[in-house]
C-alpha atoms as a PDB file:
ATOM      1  CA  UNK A   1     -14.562   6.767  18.063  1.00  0.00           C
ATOM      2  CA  UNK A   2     -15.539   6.071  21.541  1.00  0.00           C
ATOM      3  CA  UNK A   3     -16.169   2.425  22.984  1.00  0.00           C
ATOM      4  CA  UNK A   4     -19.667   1.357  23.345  1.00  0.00           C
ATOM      5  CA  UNK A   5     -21.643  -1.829  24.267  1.00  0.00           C
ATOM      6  CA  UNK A   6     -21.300  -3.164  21.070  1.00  0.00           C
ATOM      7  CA  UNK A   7     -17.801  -2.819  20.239  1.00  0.00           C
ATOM      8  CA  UNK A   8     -16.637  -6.244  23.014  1.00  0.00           C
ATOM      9  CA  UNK A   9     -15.780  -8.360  20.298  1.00  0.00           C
ATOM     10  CA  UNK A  10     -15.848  -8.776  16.595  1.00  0.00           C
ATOM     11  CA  UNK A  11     -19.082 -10.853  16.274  1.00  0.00           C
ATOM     12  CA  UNK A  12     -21.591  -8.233  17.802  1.00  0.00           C
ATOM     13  CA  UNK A  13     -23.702  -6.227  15.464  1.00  0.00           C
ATOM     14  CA  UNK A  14     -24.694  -2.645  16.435  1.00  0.00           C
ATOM     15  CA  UNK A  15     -28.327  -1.878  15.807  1.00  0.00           C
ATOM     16  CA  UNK A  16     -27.339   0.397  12.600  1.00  0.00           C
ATOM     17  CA  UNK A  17     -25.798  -3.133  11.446  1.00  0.00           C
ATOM     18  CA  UNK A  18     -22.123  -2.138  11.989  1.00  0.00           C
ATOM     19  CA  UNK A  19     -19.316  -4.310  13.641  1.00  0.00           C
ATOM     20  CA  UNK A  20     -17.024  -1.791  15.362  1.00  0.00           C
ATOM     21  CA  UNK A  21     -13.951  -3.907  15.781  1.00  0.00           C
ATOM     22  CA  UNK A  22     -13.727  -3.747  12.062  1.00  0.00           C
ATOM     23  CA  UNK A  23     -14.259  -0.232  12.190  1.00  0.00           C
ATOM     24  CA  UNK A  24     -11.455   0.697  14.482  1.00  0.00           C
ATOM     25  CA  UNK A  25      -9.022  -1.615  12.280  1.00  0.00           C
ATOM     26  CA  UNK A  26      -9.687   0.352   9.590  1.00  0.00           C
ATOM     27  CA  UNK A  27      -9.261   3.560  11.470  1.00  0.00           C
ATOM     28  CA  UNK A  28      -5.498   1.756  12.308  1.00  0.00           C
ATOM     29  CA  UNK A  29      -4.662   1.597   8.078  1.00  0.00           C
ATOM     30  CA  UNK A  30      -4.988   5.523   8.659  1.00  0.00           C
ATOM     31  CA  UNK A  31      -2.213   6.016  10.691  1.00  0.00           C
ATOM     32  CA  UNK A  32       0.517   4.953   8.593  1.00  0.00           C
ATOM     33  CA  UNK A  33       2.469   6.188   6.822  1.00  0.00           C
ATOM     34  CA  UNK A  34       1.240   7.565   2.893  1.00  0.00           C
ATOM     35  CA  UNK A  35       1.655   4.508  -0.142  1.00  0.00           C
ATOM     36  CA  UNK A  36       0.692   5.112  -3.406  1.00  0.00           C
ATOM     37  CA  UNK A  37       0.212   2.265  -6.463  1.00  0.00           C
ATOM     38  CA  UNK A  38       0.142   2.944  -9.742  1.00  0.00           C
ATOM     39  CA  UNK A  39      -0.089   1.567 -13.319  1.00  0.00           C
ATOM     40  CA  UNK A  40       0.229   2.061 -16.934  1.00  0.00           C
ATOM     41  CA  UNK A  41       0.107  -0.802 -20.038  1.00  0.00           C
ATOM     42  CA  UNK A  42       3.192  -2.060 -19.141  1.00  0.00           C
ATOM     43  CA  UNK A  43       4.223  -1.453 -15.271  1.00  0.00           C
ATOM     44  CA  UNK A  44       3.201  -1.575 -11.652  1.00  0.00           C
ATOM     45  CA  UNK A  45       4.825   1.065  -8.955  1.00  0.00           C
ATOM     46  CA  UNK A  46       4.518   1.010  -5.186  1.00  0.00           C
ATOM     47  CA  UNK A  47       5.690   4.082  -3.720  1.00  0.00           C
ATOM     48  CA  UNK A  48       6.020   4.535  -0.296  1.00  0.00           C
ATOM     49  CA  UNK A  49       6.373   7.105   2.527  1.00  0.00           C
ATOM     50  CA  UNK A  50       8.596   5.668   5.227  1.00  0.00           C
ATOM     51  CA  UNK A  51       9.032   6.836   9.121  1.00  0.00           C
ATOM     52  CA  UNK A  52      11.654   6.680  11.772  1.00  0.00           C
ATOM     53  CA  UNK A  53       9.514   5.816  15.230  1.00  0.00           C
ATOM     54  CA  UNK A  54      12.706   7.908  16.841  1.00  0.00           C
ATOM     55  CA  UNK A  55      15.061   9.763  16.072  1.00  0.00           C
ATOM     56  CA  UNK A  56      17.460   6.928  16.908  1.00  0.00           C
ATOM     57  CA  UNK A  57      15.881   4.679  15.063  1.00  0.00           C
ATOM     58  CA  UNK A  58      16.242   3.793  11.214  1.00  0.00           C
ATOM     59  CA  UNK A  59      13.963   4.406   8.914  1.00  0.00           C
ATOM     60  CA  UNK A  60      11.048   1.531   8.321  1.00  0.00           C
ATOM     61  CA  UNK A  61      10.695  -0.417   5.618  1.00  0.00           C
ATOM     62  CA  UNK A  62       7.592  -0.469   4.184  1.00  0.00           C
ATOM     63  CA  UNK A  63       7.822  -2.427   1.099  1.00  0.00           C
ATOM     64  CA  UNK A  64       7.737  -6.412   0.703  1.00  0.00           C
ATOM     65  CA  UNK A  65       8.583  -8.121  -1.903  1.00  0.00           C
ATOM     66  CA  UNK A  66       6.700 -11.395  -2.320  1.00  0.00           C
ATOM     67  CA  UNK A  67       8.179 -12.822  -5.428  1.00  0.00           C
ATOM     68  CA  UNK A  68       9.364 -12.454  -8.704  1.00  0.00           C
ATOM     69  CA  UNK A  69       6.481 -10.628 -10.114  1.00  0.00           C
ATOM     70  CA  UNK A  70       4.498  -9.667  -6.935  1.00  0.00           C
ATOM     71  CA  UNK A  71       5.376  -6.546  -4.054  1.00  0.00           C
ATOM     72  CA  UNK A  72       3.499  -4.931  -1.743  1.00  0.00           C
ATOM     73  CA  UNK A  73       3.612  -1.706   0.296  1.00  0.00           C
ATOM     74  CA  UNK A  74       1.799  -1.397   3.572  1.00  0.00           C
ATOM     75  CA  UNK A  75      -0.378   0.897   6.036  1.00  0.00           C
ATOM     76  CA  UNK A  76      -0.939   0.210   9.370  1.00  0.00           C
ATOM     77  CA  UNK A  77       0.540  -2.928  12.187  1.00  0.00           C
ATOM     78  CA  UNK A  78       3.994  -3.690  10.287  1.00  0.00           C
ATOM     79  CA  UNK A  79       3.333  -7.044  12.777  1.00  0.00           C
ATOM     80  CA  UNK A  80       0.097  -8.256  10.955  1.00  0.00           C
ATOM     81  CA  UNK A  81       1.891  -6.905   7.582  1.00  0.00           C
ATOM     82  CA  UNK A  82       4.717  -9.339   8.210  1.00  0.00           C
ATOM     83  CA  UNK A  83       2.428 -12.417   8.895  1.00  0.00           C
ATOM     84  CA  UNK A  84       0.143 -11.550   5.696  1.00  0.00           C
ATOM     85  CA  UNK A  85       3.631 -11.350   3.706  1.00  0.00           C
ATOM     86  CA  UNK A  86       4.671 -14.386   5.168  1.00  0.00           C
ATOM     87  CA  UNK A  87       1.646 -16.189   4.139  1.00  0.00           C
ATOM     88  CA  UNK A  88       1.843 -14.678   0.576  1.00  0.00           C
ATOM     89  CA  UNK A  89       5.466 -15.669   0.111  1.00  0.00           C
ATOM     90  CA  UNK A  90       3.990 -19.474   0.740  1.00  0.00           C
ATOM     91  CA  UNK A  91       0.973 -19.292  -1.184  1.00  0.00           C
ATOM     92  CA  UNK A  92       3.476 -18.237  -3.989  1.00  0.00           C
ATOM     93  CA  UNK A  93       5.761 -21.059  -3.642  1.00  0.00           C
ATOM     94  CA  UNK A  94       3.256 -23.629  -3.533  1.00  0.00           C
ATOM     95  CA  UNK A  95       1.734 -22.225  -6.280  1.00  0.00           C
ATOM     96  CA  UNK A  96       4.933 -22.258  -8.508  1.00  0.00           C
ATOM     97  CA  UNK A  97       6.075 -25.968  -6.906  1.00  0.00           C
ATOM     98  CA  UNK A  98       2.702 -27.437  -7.920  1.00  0.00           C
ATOM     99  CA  UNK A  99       1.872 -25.865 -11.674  1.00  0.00           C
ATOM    100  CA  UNK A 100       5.758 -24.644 -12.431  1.00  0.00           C
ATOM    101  CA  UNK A 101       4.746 -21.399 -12.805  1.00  0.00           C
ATOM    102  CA  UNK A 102       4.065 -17.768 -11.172  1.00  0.00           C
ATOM    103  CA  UNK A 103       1.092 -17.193  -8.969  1.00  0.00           C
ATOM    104  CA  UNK A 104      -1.696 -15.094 -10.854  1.00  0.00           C
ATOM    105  CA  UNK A 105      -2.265 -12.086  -8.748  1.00  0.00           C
ATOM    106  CA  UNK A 106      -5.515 -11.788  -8.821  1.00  0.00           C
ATOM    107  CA  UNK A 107      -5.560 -15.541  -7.304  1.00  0.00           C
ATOM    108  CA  UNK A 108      -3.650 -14.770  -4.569  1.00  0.00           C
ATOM    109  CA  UNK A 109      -5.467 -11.695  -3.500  1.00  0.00           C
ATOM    110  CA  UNK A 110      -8.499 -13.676  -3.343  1.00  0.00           C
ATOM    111  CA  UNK A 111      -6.904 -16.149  -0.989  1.00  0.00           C
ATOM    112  CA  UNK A 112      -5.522 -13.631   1.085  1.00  0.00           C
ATOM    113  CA  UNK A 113      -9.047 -11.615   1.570  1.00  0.00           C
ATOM    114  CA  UNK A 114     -10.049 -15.113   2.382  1.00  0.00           C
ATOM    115  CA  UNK A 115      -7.526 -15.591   4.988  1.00  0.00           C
ATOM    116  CA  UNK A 116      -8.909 -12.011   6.673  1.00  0.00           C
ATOM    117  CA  UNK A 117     -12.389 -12.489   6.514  1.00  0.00           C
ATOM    118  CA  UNK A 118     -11.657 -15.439   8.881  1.00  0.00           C
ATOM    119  CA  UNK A 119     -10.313 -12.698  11.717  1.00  0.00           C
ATOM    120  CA  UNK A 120     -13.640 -11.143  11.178  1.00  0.00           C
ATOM    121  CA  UNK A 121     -16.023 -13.687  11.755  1.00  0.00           C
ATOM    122  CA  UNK A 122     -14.874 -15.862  15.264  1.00  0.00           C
ATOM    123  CA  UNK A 123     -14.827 -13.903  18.839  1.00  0.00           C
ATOM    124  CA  UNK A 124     -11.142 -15.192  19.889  1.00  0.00           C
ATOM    125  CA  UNK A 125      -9.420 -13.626  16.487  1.00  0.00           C
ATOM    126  CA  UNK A 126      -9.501  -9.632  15.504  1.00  0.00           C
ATOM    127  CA  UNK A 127      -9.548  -8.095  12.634  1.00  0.00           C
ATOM    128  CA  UNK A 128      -5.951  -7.157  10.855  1.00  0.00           C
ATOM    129  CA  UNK A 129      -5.463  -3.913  11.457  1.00  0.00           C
ATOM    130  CA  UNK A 130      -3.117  -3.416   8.166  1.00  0.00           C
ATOM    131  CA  UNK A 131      -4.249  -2.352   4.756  1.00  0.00           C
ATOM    132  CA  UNK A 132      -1.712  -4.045   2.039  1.00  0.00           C
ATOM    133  CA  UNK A 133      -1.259  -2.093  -1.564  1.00  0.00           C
ATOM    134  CA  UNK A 134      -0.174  -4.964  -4.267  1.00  0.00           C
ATOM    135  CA  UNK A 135       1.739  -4.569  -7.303  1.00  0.00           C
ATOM    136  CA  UNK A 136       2.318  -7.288  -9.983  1.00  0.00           C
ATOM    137  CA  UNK A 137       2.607  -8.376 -13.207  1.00  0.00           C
ATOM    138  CA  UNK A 138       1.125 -11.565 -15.200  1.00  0.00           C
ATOM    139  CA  UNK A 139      -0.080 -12.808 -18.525  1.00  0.00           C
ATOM    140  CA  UNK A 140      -2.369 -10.601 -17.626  1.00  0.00           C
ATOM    141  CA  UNK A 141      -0.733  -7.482 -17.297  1.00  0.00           C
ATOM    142  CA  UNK A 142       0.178  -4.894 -14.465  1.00  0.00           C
ATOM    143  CA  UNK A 143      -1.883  -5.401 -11.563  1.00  0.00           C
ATOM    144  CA  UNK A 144      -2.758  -2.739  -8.516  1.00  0.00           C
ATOM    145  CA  UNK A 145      -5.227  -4.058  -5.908  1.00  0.00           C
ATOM    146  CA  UNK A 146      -5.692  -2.593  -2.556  1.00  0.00           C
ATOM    147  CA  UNK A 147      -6.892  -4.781   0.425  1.00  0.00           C
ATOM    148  CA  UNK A 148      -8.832  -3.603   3.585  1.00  0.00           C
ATOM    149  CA  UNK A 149      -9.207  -5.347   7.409  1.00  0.00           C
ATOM    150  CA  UNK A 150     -12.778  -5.609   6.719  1.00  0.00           C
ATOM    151  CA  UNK A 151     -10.923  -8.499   3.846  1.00  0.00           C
ATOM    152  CA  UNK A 152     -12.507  -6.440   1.118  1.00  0.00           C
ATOM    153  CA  UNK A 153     -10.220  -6.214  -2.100  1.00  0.00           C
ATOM    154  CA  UNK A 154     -10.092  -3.814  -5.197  1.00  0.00           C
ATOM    155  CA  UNK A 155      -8.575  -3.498  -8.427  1.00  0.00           C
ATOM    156  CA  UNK A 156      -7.608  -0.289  -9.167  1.00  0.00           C
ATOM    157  CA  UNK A 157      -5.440   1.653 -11.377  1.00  0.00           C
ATOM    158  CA  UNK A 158      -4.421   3.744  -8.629  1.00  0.00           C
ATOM    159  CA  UNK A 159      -4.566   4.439  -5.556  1.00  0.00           C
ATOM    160  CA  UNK A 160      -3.492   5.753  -2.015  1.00  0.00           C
ATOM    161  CA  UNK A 161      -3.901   4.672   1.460  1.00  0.00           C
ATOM    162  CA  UNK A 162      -2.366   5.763   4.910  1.00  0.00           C
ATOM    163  CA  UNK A 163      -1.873   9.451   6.654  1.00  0.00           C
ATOM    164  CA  UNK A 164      -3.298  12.278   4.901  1.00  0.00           C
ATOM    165  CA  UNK A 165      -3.897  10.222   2.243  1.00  0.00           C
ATOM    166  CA  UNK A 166      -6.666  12.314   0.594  1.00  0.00           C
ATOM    167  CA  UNK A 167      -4.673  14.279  -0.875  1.00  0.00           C
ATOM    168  CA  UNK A 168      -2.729  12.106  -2.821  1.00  0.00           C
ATOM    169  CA  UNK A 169      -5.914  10.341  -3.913  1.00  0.00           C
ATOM    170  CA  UNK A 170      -7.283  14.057  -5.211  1.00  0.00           C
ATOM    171  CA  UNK A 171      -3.642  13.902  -7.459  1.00  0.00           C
ATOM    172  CA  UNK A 172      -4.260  10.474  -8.832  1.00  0.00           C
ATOM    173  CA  UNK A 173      -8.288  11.232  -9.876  1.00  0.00           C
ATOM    174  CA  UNK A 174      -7.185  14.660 -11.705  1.00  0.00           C
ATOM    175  CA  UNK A 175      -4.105  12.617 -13.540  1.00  0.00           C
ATOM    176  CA  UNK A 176      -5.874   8.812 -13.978  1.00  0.00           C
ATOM    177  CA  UNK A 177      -6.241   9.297 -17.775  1.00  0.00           C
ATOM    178  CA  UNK A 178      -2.810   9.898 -18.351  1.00  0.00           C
ATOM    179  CA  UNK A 179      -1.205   7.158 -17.007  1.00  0.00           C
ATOM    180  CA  UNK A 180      -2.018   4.544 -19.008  1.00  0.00           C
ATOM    181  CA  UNK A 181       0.179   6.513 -21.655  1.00  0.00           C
ATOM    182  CA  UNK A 182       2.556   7.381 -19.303  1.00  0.00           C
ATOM    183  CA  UNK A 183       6.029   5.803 -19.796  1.00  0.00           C
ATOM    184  CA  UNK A 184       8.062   4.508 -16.514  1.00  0.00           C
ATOM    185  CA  UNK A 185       9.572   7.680 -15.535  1.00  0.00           C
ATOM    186  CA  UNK A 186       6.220   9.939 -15.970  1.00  0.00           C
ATOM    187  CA  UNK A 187       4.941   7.345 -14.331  1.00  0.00           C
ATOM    188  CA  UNK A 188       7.091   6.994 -11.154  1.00  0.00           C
ATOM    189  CA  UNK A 189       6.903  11.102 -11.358  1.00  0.00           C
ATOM    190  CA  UNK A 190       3.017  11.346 -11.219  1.00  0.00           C
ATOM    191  CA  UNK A 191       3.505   8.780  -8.068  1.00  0.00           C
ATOM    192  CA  UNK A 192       5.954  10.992  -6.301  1.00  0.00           C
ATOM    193  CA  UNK A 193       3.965  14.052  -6.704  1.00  0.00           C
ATOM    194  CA  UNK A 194       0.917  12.463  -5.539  1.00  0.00           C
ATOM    195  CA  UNK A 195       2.945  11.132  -2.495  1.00  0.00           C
ATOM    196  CA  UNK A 196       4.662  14.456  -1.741  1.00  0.00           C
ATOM    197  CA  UNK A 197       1.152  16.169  -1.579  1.00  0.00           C
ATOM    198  CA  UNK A 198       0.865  14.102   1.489  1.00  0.00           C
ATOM    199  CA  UNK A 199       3.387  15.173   3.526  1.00  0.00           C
ATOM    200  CA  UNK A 200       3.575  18.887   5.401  1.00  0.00           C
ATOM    201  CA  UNK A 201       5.327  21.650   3.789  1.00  0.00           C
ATOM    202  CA  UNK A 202       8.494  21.839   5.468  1.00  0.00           C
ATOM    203  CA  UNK A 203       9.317  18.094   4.962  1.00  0.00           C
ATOM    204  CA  UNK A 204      10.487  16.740   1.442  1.00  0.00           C
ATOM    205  CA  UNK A 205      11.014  13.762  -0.337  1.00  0.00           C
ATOM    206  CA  UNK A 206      14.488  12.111  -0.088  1.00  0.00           C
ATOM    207  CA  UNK A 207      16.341   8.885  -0.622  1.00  0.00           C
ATOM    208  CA  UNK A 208      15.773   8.084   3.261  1.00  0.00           C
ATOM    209  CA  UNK A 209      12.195   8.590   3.432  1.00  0.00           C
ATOM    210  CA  UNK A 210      11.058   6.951   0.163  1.00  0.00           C
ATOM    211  CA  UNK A 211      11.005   3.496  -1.414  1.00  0.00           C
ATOM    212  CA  UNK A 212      10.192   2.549  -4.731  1.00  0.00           C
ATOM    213  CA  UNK A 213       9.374  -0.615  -6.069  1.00  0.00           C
ATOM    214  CA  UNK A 214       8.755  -1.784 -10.029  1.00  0.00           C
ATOM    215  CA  UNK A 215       7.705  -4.750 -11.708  1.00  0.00           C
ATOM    216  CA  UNK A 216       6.619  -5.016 -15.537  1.00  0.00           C
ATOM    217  CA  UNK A 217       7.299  -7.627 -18.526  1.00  0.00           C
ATOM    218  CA  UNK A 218      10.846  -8.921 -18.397  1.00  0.00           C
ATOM    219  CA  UNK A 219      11.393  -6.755 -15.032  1.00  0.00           C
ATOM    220  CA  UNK A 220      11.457  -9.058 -11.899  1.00  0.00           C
ATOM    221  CA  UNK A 221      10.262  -6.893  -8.959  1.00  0.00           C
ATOM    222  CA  UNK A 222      12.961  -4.809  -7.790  1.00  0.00           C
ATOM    223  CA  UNK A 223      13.320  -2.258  -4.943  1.00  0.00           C
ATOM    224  CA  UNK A 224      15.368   1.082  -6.049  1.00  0.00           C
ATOM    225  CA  UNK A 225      18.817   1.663  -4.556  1.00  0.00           C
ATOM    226  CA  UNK A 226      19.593   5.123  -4.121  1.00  0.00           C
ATOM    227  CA  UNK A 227      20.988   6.001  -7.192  1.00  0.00           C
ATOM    228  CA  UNK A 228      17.848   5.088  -8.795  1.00  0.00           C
ATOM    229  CA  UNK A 229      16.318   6.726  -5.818  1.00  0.00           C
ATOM    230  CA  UNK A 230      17.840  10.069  -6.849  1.00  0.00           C
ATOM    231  CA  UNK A 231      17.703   9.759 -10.376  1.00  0.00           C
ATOM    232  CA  UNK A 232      13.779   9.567  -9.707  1.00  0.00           C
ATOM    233  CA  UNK A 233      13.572  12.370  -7.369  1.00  0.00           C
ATOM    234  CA  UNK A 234      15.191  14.581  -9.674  1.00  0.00           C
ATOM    235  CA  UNK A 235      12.137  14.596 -11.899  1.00  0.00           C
ATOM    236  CA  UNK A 236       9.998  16.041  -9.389  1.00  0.00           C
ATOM    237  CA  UNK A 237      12.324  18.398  -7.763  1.00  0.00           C
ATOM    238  CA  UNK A 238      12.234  21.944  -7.398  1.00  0.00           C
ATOM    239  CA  UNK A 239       8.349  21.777  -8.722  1.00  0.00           C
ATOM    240  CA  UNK A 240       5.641  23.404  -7.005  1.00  0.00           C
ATOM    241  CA  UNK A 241       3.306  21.329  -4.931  1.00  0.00           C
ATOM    242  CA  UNK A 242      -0.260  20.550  -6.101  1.00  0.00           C
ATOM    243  CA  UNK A 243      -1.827  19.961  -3.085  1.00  0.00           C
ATOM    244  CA  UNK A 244      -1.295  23.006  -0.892  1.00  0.00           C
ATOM    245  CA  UNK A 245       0.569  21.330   1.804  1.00  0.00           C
ATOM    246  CA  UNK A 246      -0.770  19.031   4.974  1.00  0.00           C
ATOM    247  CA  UNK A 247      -1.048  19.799   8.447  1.00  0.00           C
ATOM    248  CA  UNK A 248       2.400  18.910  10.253  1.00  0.00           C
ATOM    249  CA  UNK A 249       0.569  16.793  13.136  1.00  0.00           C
ATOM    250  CA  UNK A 250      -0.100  13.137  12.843  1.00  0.00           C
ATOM    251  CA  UNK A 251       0.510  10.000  14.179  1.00  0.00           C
ATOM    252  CA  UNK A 252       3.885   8.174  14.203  1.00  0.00           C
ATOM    253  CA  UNK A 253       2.386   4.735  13.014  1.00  0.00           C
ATOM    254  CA  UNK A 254       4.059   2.681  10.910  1.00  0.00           C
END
């Protein structure tokens, strides 16, 4: 994408009825780092692909828990993902003060696509450049939505966002009808799979580069340790990849 006369600020319409600044914030969810969601009858799993910006550095987290029942894993400006989480974690609370019970998910991912649609609309705010995958669980069930910077929102029973994310996404569509049947650890398998196609051939899963998250009935969301880690990553190991391998450039987003 190259800037144009149309592109100043996020209220001008180009003549083929596009706003660019919206464009180019989606173009930012692309350069982080891989997540995947996923879902059967009775649980919701984030898994996530995380970076080091340096080799000095540690390794970014890259998924939020928002409360008991509700996580999500993120794509893009950790900056705007930290201000959306902290605005979540509220919306939960005053939710639970006021009616003494857990936010319904799909409730607060309305509110929260309301919240960016604002940053679209007004010249002197921009568009979030972060695109949020959201676990949970309520009396309705496990819940996977995806949200975008252009403040759409989706349920989905799957999906993947972030770097070389395509490929994952080609995993989930070929496996989608066996999930649902799936029990947790075929489950968190298909997930690591679809996130390992993401990722170039000479670079693996491990317990430093991946984070797992699970919520279901009776299971407050909870982030693996490393045991867990490992006891996952054992399913997958030593299998052949599905997806052929990615290119080894890319950005170093978060």
């Amino acid at each position: 994408m190259f800037r144009n006369q149309y592109d100043s600020d996020v209220t001008v319409w180009s003549p083929q009825g596009r706003l660019h600044q919206v464009e180019y914030a989606m173009e930012a969810v692309k350069l982080g780092s891989a997540t995947v969601a996923l879902k059967n009858k009775q649980f919701a799993v984030l898994i996530a692909l995380k970076r080091a910006v340096s080799e000095l550095s540690a390794y970014q987290k890259k998924i939020i828990p928002i409360d008991d029942h509700i996580g999500i894993s993120i794509s893009g400006l950790t900056a705007d993902a930290r201000m959306l989480s902290r605005y979540m974690r509220t919306e939960c609370l005053n939710h639970r003060y006021s009616h003494d019970a857990p936010m319904p998910v799909g409730r607060l991912i309305a509110l929260v696509g309301n919240k960016m649609q604002i940053c679209t609309q007004r010249y002197d705010k921009r568009p979030l450049g972060v695109g949020l995958l959201v676990a949970g669980y309520d009396d309705q069930g496990p819940h996977i939505y995806q949200t975008c910077p252009s403040a759409n929102f989706f349920d989905c029973r799957a999906m993947a966002i972030g770097a070389r994310s395509q490929s994952a996404r080609t995993y989930l569509e070929k496996h989608l009808n066996t999930f649902a049947e799936s029990d947790l650890n075929e489950l968190v398998a298909h997930g690591l799979r679809a996130l390992r196609d993401t990722l170039p051939n000479e670079v693996d899963l491990n317990t430093k580069n991946v984070s797992i998250a699970i919520v279901g009935p009776k299971t407050p969301l909870r982030i693996s340790e490393e045991a867990e880690l490992s006891r996952f990553l054992s399913l997958v190991e030593g299998e052949e990849r599905r997806g052929g391998g990615a290119s080894a450039t890319g950005d170093a987003g978060p």
